[in-house]
N, C-alpha and C. Protein backbone atom coordinates (compact mmCIF):
# COMPACT_ATOMS: atom_id res chain seq x y z
N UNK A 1 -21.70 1.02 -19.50
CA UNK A 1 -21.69 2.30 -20.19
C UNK A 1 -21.47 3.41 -19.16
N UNK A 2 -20.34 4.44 -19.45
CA UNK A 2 -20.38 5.61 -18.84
C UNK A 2 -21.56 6.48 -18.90
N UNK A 3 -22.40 7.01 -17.82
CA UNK A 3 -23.17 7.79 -18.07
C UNK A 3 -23.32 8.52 -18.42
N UNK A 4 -22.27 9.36 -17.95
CA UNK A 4 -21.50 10.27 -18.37
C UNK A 4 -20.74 10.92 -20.19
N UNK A 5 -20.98 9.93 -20.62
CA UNK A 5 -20.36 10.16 -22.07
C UNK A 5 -21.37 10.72 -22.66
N UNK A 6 -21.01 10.90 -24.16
CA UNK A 6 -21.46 11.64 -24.99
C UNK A 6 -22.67 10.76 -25.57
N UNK A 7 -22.39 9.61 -25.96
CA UNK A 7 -23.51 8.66 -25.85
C UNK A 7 -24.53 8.32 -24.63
N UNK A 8 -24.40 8.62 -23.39
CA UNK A 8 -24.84 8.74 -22.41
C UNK A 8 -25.84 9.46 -22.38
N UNK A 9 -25.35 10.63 -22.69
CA UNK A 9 -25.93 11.97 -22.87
C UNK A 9 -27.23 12.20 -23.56
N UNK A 10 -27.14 11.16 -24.83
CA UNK A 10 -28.07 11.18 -25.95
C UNK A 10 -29.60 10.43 -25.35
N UNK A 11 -29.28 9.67 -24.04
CA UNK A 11 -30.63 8.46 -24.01
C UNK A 11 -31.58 9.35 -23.50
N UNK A 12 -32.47 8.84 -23.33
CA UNK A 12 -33.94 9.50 -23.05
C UNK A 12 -33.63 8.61 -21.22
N UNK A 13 -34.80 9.24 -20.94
CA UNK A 13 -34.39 8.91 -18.85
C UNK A 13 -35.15 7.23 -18.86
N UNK A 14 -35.77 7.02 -19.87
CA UNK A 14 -36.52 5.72 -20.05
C UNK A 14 -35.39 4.88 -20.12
N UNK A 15 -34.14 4.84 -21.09
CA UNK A 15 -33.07 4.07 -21.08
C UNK A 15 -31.94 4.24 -20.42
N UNK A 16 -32.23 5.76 -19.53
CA UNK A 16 -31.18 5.25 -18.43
C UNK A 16 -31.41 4.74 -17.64
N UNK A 17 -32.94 4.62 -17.17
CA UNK A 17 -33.64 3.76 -15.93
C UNK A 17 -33.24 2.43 -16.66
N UNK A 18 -33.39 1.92 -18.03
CA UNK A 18 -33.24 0.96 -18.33
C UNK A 18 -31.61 0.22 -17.96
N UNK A 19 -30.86 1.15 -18.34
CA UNK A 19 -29.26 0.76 -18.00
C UNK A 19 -28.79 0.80 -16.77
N UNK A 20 -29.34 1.34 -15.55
CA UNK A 20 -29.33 1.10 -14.66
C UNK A 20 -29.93 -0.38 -14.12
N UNK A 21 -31.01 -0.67 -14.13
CA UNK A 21 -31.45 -1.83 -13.96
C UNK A 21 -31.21 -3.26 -14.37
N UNK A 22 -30.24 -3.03 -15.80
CA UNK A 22 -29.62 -4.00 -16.07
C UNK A 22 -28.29 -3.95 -14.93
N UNK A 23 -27.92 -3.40 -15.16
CA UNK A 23 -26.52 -3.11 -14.33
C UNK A 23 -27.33 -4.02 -12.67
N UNK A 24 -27.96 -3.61 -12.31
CA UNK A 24 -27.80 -3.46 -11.07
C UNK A 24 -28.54 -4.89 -10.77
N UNK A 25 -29.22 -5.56 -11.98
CA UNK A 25 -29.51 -7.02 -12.29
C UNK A 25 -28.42 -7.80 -11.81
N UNK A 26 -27.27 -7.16 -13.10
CA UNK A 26 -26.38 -8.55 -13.22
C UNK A 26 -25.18 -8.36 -11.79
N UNK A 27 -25.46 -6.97 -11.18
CA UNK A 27 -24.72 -7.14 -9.26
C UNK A 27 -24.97 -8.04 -8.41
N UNK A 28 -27.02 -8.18 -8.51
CA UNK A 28 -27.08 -9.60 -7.99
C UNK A 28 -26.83 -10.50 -8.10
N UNK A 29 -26.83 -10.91 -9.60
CA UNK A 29 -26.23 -12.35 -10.18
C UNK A 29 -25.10 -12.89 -9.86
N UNK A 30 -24.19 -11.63 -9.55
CA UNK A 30 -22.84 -11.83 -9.15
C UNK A 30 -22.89 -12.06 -7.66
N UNK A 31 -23.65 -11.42 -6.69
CA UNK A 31 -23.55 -11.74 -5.54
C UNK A 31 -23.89 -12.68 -5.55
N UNK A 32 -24.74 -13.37 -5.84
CA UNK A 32 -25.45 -14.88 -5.50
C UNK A 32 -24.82 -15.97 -6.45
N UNK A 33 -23.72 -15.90 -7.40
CA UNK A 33 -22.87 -16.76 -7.60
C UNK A 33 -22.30 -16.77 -6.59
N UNK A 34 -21.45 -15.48 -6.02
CA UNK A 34 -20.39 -15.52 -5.14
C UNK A 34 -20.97 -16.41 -3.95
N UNK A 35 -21.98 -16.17 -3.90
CA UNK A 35 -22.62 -17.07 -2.26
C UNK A 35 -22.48 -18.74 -2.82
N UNK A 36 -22.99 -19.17 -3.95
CA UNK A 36 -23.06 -20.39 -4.62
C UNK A 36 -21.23 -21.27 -5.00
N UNK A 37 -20.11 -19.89 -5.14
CA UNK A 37 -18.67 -20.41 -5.46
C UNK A 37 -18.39 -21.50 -4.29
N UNK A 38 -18.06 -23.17 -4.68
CA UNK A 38 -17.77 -23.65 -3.87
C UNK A 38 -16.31 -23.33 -2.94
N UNK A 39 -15.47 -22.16 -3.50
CA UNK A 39 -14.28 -22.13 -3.16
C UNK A 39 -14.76 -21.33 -1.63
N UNK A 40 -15.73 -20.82 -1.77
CA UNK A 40 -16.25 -19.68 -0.87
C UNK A 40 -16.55 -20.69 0.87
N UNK A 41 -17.06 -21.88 0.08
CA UNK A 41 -17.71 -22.57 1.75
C UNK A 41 -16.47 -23.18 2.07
N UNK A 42 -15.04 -22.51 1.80
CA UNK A 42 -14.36 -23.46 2.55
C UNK A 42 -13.88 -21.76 3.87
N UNK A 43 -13.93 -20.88 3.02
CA UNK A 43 -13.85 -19.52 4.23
C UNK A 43 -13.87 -20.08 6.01
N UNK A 44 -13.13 -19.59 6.71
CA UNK A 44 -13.55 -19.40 8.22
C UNK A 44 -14.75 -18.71 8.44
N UNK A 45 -14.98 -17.39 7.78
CA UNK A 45 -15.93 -16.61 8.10
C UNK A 45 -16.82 -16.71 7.28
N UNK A 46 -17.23 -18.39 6.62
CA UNK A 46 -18.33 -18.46 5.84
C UNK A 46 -20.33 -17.39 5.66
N UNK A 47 -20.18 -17.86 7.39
CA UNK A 47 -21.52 -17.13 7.43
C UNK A 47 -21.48 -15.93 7.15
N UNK A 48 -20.40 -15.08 7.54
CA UNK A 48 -20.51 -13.59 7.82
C UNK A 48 -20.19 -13.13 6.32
N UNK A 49 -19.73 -14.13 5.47
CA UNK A 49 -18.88 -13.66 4.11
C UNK A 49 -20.65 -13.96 3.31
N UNK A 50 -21.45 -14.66 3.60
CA UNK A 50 -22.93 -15.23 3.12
C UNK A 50 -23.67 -14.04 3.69
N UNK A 51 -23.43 -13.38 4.82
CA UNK A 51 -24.92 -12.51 5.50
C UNK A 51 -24.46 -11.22 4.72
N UNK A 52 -22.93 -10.82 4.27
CA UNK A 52 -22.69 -9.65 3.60
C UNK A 52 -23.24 -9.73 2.05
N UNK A 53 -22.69 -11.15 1.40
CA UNK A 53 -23.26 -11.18 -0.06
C UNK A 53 -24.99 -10.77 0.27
N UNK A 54 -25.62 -11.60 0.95
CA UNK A 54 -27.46 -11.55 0.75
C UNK A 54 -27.93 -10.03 1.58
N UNK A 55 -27.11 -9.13 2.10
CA UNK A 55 -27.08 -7.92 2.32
C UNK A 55 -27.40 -7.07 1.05
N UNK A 56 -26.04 -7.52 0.48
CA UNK A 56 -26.16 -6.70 -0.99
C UNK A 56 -27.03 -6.98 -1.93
N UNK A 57 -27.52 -7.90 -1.82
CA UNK A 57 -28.75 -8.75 -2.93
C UNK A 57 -29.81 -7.91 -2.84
N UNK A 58 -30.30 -7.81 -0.86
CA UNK A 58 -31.19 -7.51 -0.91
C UNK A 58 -31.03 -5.57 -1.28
N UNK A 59 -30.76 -5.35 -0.82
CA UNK A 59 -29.74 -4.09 -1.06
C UNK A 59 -29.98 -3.01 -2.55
N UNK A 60 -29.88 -4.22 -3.35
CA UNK A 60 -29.55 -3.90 -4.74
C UNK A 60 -31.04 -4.08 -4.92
N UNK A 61 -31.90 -5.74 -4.65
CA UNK A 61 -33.10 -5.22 -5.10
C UNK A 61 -33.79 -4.09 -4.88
N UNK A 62 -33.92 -3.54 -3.56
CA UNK A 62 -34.55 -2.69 -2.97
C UNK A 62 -34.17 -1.46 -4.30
N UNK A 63 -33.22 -1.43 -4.17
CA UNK A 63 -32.88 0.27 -5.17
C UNK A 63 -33.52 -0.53 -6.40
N UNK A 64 -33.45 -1.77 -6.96
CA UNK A 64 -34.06 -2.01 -8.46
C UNK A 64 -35.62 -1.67 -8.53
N UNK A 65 -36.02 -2.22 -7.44
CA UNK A 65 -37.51 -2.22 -7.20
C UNK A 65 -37.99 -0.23 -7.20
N UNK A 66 -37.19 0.35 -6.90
CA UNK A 66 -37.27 1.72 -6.46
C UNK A 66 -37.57 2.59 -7.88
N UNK A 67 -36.47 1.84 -8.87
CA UNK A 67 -36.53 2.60 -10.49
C UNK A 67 -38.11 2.35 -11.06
N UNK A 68 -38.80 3.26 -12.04
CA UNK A 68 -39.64 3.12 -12.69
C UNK A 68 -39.32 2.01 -13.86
């Protein structure tokens, strides 16, 4: 969802904390597939392509943990 929109506009700060936190849920999910894609462990720069995904994991929790 755009935040920004007109529907955006309408939520109370309870469901934008809420839409944020989903959002920023399913970033991890995606990073930590991406670490799990077997196409990924065939990379040269496996580790460094693994220490950037669990960067962002942790990254993302930190700001999730941060929202009310």
């Amino acid at each position: 969802m755009d935040l920004k929109s007109e529907k955006a506009q309408a939520l109370t700060k309870k469901q934008v904390f809420e839409e944020l936190k989903e959002y920023i849920d399913e970033q991890v999910q995606v990073a930590q597939r991406k670490c799990m894609d077997e196409e990924n462990f065939q990379l040269p720069a496996f580790s460094e392509f693994q220490a950037y995904q669990r960067g962002i994991q942790k990254a993302l929790t930190k700001l999730y943990n941060l929202l009310p």
